[in-house]
Protein backbone atom coordinates (compact mmCIF):
# COMPACT_ATOMS: atom_id res chain seq x y z
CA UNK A 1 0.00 0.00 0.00
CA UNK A 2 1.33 3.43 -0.84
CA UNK A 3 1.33 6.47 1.60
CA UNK A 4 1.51 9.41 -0.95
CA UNK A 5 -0.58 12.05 0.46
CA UNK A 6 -1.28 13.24 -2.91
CA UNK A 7 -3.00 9.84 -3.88
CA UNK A 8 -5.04 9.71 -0.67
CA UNK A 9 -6.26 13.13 -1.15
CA UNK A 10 -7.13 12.14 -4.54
CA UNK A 11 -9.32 9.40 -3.47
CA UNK A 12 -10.92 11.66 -0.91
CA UNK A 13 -12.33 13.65 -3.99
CA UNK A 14 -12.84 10.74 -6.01
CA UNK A 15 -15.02 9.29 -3.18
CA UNK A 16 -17.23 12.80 -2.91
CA UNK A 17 -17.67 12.59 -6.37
CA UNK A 18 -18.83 9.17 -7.06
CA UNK A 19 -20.62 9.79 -4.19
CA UNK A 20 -22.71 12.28 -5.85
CA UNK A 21 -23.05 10.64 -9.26
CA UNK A 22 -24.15 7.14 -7.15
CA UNK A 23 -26.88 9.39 -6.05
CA UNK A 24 -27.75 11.31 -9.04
CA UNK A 25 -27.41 7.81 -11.58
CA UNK A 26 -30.53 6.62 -9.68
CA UNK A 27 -32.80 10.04 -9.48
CA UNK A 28 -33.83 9.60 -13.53
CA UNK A 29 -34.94 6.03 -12.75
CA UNK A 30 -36.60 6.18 -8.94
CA UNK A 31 -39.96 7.20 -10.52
CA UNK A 32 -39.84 4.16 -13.44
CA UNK A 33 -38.66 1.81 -10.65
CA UNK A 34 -40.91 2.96 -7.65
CA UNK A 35 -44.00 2.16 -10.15
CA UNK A 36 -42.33 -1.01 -11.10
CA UNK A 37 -41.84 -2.25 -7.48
CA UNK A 38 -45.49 -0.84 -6.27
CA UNK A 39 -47.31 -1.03 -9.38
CA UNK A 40 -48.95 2.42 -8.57
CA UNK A 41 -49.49 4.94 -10.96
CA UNK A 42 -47.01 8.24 -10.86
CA UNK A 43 -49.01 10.54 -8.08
CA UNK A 44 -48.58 7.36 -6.01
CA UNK A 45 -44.72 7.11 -6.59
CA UNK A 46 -44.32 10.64 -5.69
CA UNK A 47 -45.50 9.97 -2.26
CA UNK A 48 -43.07 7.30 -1.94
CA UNK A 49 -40.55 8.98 -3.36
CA UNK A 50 -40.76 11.76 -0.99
CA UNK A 51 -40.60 9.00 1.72
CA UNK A 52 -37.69 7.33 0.20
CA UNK A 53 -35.71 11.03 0.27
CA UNK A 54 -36.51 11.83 3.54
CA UNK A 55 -35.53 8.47 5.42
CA UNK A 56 -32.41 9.13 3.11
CA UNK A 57 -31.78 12.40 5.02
CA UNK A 58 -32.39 11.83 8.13
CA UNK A 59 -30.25 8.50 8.35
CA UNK A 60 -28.03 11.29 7.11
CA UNK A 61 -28.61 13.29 10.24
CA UNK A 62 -28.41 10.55 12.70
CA UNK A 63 -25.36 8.57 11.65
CA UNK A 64 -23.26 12.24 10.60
CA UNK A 65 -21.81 12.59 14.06
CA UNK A 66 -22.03 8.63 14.98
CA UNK A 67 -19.19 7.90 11.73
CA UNK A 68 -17.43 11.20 12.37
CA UNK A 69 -16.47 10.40 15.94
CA UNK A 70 -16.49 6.57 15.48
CA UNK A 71 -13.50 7.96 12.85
CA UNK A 72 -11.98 9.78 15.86
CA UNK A 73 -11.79 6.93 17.94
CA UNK A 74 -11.13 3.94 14.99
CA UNK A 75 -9.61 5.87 12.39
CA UNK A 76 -10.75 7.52 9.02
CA UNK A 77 -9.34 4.47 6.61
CA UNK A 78 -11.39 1.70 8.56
CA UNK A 79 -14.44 3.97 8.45
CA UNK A 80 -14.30 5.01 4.58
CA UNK A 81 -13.54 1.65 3.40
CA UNK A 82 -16.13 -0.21 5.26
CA UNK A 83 -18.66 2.31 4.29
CA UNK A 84 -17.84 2.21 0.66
CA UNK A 85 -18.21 -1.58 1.05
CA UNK A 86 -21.58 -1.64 2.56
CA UNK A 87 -22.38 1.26 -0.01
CA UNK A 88 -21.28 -1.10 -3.05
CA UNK A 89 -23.85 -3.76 -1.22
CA UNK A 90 -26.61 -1.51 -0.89
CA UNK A 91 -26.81 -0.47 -4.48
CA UNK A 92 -26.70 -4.04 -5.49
CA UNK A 93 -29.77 -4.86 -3.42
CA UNK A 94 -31.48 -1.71 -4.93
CA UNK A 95 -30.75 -3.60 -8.39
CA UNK A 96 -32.65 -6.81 -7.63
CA UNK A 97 -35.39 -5.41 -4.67
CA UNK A 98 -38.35 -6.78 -6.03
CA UNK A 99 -40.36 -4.37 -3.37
CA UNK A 100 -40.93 -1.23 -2.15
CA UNK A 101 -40.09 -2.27 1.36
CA UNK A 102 -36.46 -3.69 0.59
CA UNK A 103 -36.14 -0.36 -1.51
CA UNK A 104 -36.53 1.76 1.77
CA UNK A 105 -34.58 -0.75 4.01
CA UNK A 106 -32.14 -0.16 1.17
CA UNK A 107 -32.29 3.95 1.08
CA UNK A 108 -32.17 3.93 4.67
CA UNK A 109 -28.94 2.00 4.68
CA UNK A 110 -27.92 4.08 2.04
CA UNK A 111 -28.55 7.09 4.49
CA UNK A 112 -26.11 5.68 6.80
CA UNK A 113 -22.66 5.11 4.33
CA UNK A 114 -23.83 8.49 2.49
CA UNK A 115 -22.91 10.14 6.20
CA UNK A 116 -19.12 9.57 5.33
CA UNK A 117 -19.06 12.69 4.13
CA UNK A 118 -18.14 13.62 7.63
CA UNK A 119 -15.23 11.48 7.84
CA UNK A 120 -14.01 12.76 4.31
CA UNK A 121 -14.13 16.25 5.45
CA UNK A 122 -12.28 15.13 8.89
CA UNK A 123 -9.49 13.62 6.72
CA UNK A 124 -8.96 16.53 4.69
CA UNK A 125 -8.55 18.02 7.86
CA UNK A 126 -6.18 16.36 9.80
CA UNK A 127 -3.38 16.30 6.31
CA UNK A 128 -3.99 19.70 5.92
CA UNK A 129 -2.83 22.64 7.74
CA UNK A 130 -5.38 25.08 9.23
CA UNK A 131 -5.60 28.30 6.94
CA UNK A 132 -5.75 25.94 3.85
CA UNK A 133 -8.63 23.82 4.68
CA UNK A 134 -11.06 25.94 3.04
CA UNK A 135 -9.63 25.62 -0.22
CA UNK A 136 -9.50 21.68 0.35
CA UNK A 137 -13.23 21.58 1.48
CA UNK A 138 -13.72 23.60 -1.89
CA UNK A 139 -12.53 21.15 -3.65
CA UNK A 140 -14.95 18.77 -2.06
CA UNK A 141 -17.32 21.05 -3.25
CA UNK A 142 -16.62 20.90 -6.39
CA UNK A 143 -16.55 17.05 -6.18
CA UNK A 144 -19.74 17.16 -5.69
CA UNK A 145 -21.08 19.66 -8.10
CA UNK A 146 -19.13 17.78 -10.93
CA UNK A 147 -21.22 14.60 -9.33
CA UNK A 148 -24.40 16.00 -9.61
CA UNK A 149 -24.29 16.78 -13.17
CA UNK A 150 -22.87 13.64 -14.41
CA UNK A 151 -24.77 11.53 -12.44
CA UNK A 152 -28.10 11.99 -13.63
CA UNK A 153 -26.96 12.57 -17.22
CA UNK A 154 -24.81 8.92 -17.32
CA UNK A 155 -28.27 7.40 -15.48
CA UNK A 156 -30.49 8.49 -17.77
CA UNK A 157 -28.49 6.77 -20.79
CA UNK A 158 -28.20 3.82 -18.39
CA UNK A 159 -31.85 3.88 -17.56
CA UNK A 160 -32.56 3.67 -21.31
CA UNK A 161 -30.80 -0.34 -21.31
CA UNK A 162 -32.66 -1.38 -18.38
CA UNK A 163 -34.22 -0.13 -15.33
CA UNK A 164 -31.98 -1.49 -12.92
CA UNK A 165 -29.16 -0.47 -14.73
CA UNK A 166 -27.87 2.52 -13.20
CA UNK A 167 -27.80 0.55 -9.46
CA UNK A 168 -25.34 -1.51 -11.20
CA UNK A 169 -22.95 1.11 -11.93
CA UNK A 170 -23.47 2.74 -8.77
CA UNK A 171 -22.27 -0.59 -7.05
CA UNK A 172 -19.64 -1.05 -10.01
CA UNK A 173 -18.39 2.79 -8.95
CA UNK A 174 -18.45 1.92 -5.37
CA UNK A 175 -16.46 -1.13 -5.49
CA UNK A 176 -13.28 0.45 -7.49
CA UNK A 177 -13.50 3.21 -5.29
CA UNK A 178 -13.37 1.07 -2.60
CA UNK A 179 -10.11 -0.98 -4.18
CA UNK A 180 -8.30 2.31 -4.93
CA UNK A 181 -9.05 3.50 -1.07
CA UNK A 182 -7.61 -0.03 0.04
CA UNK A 183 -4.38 0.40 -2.06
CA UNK A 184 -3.74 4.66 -1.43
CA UNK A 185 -5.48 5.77 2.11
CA UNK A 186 -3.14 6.06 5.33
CA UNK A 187 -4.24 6.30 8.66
CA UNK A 188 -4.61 9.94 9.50
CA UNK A 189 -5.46 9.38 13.31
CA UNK A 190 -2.67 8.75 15.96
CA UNK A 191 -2.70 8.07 19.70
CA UNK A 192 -1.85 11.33 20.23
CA UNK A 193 -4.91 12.50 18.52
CA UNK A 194 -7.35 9.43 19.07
CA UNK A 195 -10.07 10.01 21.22
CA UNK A 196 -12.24 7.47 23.18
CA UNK A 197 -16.02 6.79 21.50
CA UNK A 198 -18.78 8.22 24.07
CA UNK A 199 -22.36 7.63 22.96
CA UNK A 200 -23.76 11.01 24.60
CA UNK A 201 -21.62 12.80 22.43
CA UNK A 202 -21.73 10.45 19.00
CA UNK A 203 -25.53 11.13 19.27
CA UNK A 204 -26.80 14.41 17.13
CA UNK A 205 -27.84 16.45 20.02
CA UNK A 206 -25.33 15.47 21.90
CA UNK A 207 -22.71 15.93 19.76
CA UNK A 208 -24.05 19.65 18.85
CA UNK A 209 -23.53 20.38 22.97
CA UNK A 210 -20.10 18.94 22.80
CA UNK A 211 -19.23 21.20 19.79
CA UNK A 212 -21.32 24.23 20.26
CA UNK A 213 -18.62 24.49 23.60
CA UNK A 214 -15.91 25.18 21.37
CA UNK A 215 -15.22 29.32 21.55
CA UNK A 216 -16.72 31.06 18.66
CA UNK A 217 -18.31 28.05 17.46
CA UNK A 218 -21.77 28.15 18.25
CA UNK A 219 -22.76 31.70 15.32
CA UNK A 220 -21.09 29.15 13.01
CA UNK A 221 -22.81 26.42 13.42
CA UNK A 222 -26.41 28.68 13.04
CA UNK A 223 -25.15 30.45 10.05
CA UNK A 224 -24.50 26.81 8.59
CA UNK A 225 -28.16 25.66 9.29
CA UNK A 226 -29.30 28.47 7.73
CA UNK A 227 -26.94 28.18 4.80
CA UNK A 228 -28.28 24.88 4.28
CA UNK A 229 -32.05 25.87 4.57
CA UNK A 230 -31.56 28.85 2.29
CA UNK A 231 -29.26 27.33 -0.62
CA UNK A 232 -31.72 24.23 -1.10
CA UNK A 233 -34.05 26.44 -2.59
CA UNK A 234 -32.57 25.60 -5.57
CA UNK A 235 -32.86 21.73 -5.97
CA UNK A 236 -36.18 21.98 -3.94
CA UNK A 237 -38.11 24.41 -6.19
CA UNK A 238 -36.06 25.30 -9.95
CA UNK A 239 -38.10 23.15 -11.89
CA UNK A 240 -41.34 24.25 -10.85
CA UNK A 241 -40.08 27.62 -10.84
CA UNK A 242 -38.84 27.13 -14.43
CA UNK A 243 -41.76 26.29 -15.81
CA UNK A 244 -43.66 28.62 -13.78
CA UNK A 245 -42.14 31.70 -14.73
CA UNK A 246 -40.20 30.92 -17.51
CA UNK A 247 -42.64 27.82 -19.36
CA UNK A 248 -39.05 26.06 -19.40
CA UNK A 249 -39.52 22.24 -20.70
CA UNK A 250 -37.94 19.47 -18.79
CA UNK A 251 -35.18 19.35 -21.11
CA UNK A 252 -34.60 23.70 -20.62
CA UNK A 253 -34.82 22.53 -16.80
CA UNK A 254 -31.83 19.97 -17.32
CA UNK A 255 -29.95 22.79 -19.31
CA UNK A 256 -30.35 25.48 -16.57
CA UNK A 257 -29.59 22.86 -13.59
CA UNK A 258 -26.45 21.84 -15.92
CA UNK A 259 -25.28 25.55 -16.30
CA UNK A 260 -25.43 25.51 -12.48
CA UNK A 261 -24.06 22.37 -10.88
CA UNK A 262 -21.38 23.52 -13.52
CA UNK A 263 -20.41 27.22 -12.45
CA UNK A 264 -20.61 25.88 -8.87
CA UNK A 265 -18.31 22.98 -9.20
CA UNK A 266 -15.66 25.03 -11.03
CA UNK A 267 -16.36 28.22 -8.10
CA UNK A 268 -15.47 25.53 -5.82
CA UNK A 269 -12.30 24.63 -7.88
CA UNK A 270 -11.26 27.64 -8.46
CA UNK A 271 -12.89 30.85 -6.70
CA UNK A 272 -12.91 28.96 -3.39
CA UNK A 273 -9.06 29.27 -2.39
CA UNK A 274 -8.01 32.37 -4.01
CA UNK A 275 -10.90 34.28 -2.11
CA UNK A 276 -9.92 32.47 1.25
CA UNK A 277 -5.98 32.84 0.68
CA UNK A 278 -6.78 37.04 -0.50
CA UNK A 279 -9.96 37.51 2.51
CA UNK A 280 -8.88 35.12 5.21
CA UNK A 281 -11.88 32.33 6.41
CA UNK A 282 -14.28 35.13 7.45
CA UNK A 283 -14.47 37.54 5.00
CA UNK A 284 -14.32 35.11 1.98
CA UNK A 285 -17.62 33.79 4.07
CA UNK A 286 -19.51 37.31 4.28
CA UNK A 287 -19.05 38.31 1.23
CA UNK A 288 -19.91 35.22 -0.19
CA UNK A 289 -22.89 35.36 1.57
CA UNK A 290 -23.65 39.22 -0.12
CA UNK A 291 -23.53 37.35 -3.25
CA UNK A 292 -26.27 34.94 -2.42
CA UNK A 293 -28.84 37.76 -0.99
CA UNK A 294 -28.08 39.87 -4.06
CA UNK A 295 -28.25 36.41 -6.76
CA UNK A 296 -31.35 34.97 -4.63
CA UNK A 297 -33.27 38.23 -4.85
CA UNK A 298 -32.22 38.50 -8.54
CA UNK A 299 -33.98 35.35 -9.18
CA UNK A 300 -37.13 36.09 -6.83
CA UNK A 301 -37.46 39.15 -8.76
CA UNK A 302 -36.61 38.82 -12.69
CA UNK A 303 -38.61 37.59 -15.28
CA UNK A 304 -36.21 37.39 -18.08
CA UNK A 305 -35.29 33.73 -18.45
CA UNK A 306 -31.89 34.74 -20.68
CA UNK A 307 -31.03 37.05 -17.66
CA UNK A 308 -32.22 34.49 -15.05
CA UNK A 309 -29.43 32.09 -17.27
CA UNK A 310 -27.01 35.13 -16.88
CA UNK A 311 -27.14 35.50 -13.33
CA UNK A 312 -27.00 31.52 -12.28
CA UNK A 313 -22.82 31.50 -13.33
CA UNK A 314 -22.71 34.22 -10.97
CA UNK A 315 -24.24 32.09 -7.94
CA UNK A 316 -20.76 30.44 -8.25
CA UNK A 317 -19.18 33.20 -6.27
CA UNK A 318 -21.55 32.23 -3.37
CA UNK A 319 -19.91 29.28 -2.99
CA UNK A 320 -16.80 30.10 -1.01
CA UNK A 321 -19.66 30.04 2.30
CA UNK A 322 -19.73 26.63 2.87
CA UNK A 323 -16.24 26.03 3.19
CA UNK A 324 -14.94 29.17 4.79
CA UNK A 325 -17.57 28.22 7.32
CA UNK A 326 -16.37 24.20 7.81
CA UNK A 327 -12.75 25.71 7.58
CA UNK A 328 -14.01 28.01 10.78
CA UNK A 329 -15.43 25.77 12.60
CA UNK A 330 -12.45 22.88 12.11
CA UNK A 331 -9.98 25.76 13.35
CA UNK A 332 -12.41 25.73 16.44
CA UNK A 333 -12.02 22.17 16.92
CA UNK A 334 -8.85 20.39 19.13
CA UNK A 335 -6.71 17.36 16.56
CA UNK A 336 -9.04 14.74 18.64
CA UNK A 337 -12.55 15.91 17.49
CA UNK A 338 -12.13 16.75 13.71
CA UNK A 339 -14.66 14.42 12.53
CA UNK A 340 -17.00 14.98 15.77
CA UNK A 341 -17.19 18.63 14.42
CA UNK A 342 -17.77 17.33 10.46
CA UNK A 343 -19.86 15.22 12.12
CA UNK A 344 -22.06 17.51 13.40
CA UNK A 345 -21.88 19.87 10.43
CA UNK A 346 -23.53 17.17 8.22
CA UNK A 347 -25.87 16.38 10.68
CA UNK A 348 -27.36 20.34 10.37
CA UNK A 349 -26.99 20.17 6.24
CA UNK A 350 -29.51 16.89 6.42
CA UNK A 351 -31.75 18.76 8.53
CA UNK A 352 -31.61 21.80 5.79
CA UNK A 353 -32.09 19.01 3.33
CA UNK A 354 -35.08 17.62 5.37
CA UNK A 355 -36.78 21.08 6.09
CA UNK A 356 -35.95 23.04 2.71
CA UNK A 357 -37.86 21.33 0.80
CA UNK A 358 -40.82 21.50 2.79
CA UNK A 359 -40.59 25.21 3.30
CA UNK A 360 -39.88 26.19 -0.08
CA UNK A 361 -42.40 23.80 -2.18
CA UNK A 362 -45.04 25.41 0.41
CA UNK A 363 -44.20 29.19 0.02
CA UNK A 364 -44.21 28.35 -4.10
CA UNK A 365 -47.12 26.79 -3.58
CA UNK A 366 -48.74 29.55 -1.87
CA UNK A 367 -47.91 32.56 -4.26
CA UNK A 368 -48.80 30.10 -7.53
CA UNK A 369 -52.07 29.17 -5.99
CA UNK A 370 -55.06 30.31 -8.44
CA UNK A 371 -56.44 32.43 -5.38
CA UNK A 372 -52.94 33.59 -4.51
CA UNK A 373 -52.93 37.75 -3.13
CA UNK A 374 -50.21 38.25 -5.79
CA UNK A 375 -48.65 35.64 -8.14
CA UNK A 376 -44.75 35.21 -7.87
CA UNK A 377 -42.95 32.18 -8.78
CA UNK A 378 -39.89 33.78 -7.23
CA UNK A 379 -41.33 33.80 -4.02
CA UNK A 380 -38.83 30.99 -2.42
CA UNK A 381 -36.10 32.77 -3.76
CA UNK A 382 -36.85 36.22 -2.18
CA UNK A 383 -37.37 34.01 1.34
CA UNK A 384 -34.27 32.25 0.69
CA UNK A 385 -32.26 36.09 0.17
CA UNK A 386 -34.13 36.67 3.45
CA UNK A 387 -32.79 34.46 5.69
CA UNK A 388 -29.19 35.08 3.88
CA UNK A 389 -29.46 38.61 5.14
CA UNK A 390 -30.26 37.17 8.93
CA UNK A 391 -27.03 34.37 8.21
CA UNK A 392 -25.09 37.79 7.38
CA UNK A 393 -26.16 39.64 10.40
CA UNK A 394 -25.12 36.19 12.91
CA UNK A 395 -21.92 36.28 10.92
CA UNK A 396 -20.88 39.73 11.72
CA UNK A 397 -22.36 40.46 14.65
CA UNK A 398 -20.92 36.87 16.17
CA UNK A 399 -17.04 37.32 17.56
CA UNK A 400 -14.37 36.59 14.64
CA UNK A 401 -12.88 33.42 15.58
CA UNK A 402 -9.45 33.55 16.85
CA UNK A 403 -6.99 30.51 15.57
CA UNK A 404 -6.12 28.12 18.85
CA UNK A 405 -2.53 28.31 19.15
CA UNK A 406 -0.60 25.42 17.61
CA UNK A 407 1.13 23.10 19.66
């Protein structure tokens, strides 16, 4: 097995991104295979699919801080490579479930090995030093917007062959990830830096109590939620938006959410660590977050659907948020509780991913209602820009976070 840090870090991204294009292979085909499984018609496979999503997330939410601090105590390697095991597994049983009931056994499973994320971001932490994390967890980022738009395009040619197909090369994906992991990873935790496993703290809440301790932690961690809630506006609502304001096709849709996942993948890439390196963590984060009020309310307001193509790129300069904010809070964080803190960190994004949706589909719903007091598509947008401004207010009204000393 070879130790070059350079290889492990590559498989670190190549695991976030096959990650993402695991998930996004199967989204084209859920609805085909849902009705297959249930034989109900599509209203019917909605439902379910909303089920399947949500037991997705909040598996997502419970196991985030369970892995990351199970990594503390165990290791990262042990805890990526059995999780990209049990991942390979899972898709395979997706492939042959012959019910709806081993599908959400399945997704639920799939909930659990999705929360390595945490131990990922952990790793990237502990190889590399503190005021260059955010440009690592940037290129995370961008692992997973490059994920997200080649996974659903390569599973919707797969789908095409056979229904089950794209499970197959999820598993396929997950399996030589898995074998490159075995042959590149080191062990990143010592005994200087392992820490014992305590169920009150693996636990979500407990973990948040353990964390929001840390100084200067706690404005972080809200700003994060909030984040979360306001920037899934965008996979929660844009197609009904599209076609609501815009009468965008499903294939214009796939275009538009294209043009995005690929300015924000290459913001991540490239925007994230110049702005971080030039601003520092904190500024890089505020004025990232300017750009999402300003791009959010640009979208809740315009009804040009060349200029609402023309502002999406710019979205991309948004993106240095997220990781300024996990570089923050991993500065906060003692060598011992790196992926307790990651840990909790996905645990709040699932929650965004389990409330946004809700929230958003409901306000869109509300201002596109036939008896709606004024019709505006943009409406979740505008809310979304909203609670940006009260993320930038927390931000700077919360103490700047001074670096722990090193050792």
């Amino acid at each position: 097995m070879t130790q070059s840090p350079k290889l492990a870090l590559t498989f670190i991204l190549a695991t976030v991104t096959l990650d993402a294009i695991g998930i996004g292979l199967i989204f084209p085909v859920m609805p085909d295979l849902i009705r297959e499984v249930t034989g109900e018609d599509l209203a019917h496979a909605a439902l379910w699919g909303g089920v399947l999503a949500t037991s997705f997330a909040v598996m997502q939410f419970l196991f985030g801080p369970i892995l990351g601090s199970l990594s503390d105590r165990f290791g990262r390697r042990p805890i990526l490579l059995l999780s990209l095991l049990v991942m390979g597994i899972d898709y395979l049983v997706m492939a042959v479930a012959p019910s709806i009931w081993l599908l959400l056994i399945a997704r639920l499973v799939a909930g659990v090995t999705a929360a390595t994320y945490s131990t990922a971001t952990a790793f990237i932490a502990d190889i590399t030093p503190p005021d260059q994390r955010g440009a690592r967890f940037g290129l995370i980022g961008a692992g997973f917007g490059i994920g997200f738009v080649l996974g659903p395009l390569i599973g919707g040619l797969l789908a095409g062959v056979d229904t089950r197909a794209p499970f197959y090369a999820a598993s396929a994906l997950a399996f030589a990830n898995l074998a490159f992991g075995w042959w590149v990873l080191p062990e990143t935790v010592t005994e200087a830096t392992r820490r014992p496993f305590a169920l009150s703290r693996a636990n979500p809440l407990g973990a948040l109590r353990a964390v929001g301790r840390l100084p200067g932690v706690r404005l972080t961690l809200a700003c994060f939620l909030i984040l979360g809630i306001a920037m899934n506006v965008y996979p929660s609502i844009w197609a009904y938006y599209g076609q609501a304001r815009f009468g965008w096709d499903s294939t214009m849709v796939g275009i538009s959410l294209a043009i995005y996942g690929i300015s924000f993948a290459l913001g991540q890439a490239l925007l994230v660590g110049p702005m971080i390196r030039r601003f520092g963590e904190h500024r890089a984060a505020h004025y990232g977050m300017w750009v999402d009020v300003t791009t959010l309310a640009a979208l809740g307001l315009v009804t040009s659907p060349v200029l609402a193509l023309m502002i999406t790129p710019i979205t991309a300069l948004g993106g240095a948020v997220t990781p300024a904010l996990q570089a923050l809070a991993s500065r906060a964080a003692p060598a011992d509780a790196q992926g307790e803190v990651q840990g909790v960190l996905a645990s709040l994004n699932a929650i965004a991913m389990i409330t946004s949706p809700l929230i958003m589909t409901a306000t869109f719903s509300a201002f596109t209602a036939p008896d709606a007091p004024v019709y505006a598509p943009g409406a979740p947008f505008l809310l979304a820009s909203a609670l940006m401004l009260a993320c930038v207010a927390l931000h700077v009204l919360g103490p700047r976070f001074r670096p722990r000393p090193s050792a």
